[in-house]
Each structure stands twice: as C-alpha cells, then as structure tokens.
N, C-alpha and C. Protein backbone atom coordinates (compact mmCIF):
# COMPACT_ATOMS: atom_id res chain seq x y z
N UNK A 1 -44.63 18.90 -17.22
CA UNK A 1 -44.02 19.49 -16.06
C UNK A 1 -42.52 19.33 -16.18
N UNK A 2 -42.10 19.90 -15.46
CA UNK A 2 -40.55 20.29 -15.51
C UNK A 2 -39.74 20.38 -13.97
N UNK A 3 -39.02 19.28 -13.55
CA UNK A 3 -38.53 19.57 -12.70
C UNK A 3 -37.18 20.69 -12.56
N UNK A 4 -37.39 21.92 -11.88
CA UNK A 4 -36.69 23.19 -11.18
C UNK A 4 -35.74 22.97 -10.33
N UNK A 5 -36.64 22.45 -9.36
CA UNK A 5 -35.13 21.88 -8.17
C UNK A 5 -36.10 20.76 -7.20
N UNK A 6 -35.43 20.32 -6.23
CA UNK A 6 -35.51 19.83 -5.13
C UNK A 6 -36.97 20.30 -4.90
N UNK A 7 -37.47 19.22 -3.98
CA UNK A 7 -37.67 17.34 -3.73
C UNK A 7 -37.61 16.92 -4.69
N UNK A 8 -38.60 16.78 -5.82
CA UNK A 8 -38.63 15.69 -7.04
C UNK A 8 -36.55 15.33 -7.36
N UNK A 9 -35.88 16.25 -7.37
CA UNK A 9 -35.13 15.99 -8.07
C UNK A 9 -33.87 15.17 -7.29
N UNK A 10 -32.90 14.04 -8.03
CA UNK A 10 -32.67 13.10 -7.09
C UNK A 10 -33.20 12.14 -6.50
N UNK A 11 -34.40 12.49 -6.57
CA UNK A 11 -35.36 11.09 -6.13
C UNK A 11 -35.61 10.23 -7.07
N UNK A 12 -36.89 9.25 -6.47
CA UNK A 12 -37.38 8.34 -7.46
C UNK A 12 -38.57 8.47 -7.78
N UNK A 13 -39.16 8.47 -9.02
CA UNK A 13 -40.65 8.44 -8.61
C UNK A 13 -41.52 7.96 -8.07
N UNK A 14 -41.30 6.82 -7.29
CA UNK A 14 -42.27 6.89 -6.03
C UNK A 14 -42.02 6.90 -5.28
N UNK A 15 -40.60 7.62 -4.69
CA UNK A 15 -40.34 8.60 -3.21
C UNK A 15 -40.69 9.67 -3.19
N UNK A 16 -40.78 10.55 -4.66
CA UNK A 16 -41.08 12.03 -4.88
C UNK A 16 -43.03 11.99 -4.96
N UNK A 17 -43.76 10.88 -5.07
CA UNK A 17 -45.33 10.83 -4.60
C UNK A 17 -45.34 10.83 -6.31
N UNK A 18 -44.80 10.66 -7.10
CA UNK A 18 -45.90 10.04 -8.71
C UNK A 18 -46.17 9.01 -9.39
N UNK A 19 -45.95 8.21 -8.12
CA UNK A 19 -46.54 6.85 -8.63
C UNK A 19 -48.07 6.72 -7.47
N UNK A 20 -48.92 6.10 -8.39
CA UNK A 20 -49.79 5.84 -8.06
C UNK A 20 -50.83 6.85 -7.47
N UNK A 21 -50.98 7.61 -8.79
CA UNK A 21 -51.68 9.68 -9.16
C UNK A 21 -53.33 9.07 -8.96
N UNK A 22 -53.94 9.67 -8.51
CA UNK A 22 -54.88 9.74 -9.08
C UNK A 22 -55.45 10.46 -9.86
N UNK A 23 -56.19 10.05 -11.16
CA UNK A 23 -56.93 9.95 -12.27
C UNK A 23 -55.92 10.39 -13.36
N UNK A 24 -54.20 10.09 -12.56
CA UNK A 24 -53.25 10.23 -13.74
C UNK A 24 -52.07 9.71 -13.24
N UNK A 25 -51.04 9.35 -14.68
CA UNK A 25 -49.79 8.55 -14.53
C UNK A 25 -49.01 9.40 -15.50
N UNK A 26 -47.76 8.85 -15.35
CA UNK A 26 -46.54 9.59 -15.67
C UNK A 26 -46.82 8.93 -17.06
N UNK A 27 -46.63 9.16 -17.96
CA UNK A 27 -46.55 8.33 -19.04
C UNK A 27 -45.21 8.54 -19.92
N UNK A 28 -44.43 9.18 -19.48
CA UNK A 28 -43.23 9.72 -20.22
C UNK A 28 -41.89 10.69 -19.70
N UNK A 29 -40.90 10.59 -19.55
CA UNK A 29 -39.87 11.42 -18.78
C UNK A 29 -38.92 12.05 -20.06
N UNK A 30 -38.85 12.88 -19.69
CA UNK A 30 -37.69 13.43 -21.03
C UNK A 30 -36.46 13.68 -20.47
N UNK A 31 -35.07 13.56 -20.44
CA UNK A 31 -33.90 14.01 -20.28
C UNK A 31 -33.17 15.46 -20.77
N UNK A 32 -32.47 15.92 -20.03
CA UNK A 32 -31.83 17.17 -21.01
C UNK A 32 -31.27 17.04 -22.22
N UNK A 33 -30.39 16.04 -22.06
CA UNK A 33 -29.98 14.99 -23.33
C UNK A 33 -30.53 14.80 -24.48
N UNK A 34 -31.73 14.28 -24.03
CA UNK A 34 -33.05 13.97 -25.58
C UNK A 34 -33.31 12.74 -24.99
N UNK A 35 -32.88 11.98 -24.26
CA UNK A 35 -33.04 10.59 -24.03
C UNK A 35 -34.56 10.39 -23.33
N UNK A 36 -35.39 9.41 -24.16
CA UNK A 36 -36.82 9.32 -23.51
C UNK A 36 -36.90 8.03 -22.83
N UNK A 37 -37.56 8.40 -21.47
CA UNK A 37 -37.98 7.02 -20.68
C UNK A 37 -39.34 6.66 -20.92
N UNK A 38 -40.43 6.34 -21.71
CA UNK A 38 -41.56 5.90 -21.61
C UNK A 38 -41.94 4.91 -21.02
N UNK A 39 -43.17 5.62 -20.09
CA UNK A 39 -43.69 4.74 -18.70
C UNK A 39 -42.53 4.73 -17.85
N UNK A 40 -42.30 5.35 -17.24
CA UNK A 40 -40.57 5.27 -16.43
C UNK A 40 -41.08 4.28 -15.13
N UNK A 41 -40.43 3.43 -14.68
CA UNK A 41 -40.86 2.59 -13.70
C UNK A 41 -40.39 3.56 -12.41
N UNK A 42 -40.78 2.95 -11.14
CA UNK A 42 -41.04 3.72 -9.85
C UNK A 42 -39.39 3.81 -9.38
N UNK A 43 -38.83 3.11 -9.94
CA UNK A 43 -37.20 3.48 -9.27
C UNK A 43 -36.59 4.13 -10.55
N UNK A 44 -36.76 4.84 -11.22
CA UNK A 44 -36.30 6.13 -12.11
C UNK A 44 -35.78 7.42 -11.70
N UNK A 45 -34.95 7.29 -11.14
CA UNK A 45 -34.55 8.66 -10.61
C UNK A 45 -34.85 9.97 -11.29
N UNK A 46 -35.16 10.96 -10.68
CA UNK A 46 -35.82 11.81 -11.65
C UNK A 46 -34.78 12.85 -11.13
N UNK A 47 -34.02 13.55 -12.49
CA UNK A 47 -32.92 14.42 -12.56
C UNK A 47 -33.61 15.88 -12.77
N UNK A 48 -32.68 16.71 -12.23
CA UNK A 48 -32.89 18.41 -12.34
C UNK A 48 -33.45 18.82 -13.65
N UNK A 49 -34.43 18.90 -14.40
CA UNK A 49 -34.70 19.51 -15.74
C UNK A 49 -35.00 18.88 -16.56
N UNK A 50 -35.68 17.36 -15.73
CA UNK A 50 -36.37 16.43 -16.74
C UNK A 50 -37.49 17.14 -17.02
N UNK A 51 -37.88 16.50 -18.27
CA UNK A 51 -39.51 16.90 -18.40
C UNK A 51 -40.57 15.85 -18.18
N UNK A 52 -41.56 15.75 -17.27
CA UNK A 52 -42.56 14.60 -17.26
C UNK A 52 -43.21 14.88 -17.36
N UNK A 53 -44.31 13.78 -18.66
CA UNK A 53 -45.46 14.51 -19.41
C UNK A 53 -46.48 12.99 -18.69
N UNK A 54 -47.55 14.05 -18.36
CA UNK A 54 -48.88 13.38 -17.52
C UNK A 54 -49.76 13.01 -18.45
N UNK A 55 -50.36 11.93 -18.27
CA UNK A 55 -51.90 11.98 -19.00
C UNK A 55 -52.80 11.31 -17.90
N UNK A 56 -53.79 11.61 -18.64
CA UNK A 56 -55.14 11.56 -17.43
C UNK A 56 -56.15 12.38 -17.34
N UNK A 57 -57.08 12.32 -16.48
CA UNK A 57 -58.08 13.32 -16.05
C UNK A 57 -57.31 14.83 -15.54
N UNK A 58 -57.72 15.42 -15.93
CA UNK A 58 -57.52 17.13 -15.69
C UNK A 58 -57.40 17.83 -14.70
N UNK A 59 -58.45 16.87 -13.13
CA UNK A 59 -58.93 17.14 -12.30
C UNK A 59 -57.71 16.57 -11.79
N UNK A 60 -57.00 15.54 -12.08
CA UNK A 60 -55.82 15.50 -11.90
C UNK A 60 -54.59 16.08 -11.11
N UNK A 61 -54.72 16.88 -12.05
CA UNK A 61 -53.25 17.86 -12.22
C UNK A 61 -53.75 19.09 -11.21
N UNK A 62 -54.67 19.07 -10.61
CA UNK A 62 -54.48 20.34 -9.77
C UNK A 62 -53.75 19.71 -8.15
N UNK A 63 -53.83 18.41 -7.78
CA UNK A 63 -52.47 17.50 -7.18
C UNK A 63 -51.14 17.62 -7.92
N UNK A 64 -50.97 18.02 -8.97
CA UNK A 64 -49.31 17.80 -9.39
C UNK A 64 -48.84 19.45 -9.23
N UNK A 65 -50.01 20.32 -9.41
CA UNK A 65 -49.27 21.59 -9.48
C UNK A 65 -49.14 21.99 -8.16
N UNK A 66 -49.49 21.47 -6.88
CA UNK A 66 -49.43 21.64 -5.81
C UNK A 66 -47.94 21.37 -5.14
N UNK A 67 -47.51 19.73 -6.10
CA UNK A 67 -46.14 19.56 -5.72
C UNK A 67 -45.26 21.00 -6.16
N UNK A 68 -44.16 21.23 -4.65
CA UNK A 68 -42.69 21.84 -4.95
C UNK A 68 -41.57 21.19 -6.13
N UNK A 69 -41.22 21.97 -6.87
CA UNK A 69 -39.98 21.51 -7.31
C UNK A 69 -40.67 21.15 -8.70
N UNK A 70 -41.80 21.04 -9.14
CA UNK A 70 -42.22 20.39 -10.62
C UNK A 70 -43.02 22.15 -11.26
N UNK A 71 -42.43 22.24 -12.34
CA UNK A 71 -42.69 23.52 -13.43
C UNK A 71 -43.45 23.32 -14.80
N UNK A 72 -45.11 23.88 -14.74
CA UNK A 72 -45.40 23.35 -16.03
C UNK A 72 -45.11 24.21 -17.09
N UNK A 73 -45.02 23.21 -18.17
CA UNK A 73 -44.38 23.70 -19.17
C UNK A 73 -45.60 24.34 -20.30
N UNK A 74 -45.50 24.95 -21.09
CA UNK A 74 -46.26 25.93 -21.49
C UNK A 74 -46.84 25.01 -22.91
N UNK A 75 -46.11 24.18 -23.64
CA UNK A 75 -46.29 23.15 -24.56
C UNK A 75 -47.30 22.56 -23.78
N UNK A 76 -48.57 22.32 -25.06
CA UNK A 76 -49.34 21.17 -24.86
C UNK A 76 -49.29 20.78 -25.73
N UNK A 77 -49.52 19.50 -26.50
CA UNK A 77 -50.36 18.69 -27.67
C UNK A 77 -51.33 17.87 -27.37
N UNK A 78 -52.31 18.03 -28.60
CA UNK A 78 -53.49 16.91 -28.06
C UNK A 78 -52.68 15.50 -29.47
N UNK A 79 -53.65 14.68 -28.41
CA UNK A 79 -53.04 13.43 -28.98
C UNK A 79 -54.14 12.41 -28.59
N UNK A 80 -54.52 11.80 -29.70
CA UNK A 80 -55.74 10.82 -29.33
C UNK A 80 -56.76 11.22 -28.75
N UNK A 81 -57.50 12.54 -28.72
CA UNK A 81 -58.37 13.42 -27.72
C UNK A 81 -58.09 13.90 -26.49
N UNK A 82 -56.81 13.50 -26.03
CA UNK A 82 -56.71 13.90 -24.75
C UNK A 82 -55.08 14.70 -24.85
N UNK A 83 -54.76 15.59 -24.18
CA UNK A 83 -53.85 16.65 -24.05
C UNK A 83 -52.63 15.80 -23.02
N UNK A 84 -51.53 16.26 -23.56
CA UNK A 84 -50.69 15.63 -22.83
C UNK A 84 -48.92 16.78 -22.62
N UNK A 85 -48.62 17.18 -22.15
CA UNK A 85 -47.68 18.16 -21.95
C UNK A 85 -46.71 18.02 -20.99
C-alpha cells in the first residue's frame, strides 16, 4: 500500500488504526528516499508516499483497503509462501 494523502499521512501508526490489524501487521515501511523501516514501531510517523508492505491473512486486507488515504500498489512478491506487497 501506498500512502496518497491524508489521514494516514503525518500520523503515527497507531493513530492512523495499523497497529494491532487483524490477521495482519505492518511488517515493513518504505521511504521515498529508499530508506527501510522494518517492523516500524507504533510511533513511526507515516509520511506522504511511503510504501507499507502487509503480511498476513488475505481476509485481512479487505480492512486496509477500506482505509482513506492508503493506495495499493500493483507489485506483489511471494516470499516464503505467502505474498507480501
């Protein structure tokens, strides 16, 4: 996913609701920069055009695409059997 604009952006992740997903966690934040946060802790501010890549159950993500302001990104890879993008 890809944050677009506002709510997620400026916040933290667990003011913007992604901490504590059910049947999924953030496992990774990307910067515009290149700079990677893996496992980003709950006070990570999450900037305009990060990329945050989910893993988890599938059933998941139909809660994340519901959030405003987060854009999924069209990249997947599988990795260890399970898909992560």
């Amino acid at each position: 996913m890809q944050t677009s604009r506002a709510p997620p952006a400026g916040r933290t992740i667990e003011s913007a609701g992604l901490r504590h997903l059910r049947g999924l966690f953030l496992a990774d934040l990307q910067r515009q920069d290149g700079a990677t946060v893996p496992s980003p802790p709950p006070t990570t501010i999450i900037l305009q055009g990060d990329k945050l890549t989910f893993a988890g159950d599938i059933q998941g993500m139909q809660h994340i695409l519901s959030l405003p302001g987060l854009t999924p990104i069209s990249e997947w890879r599988r990795v260890g059997g399970g898909c992560l993008g």
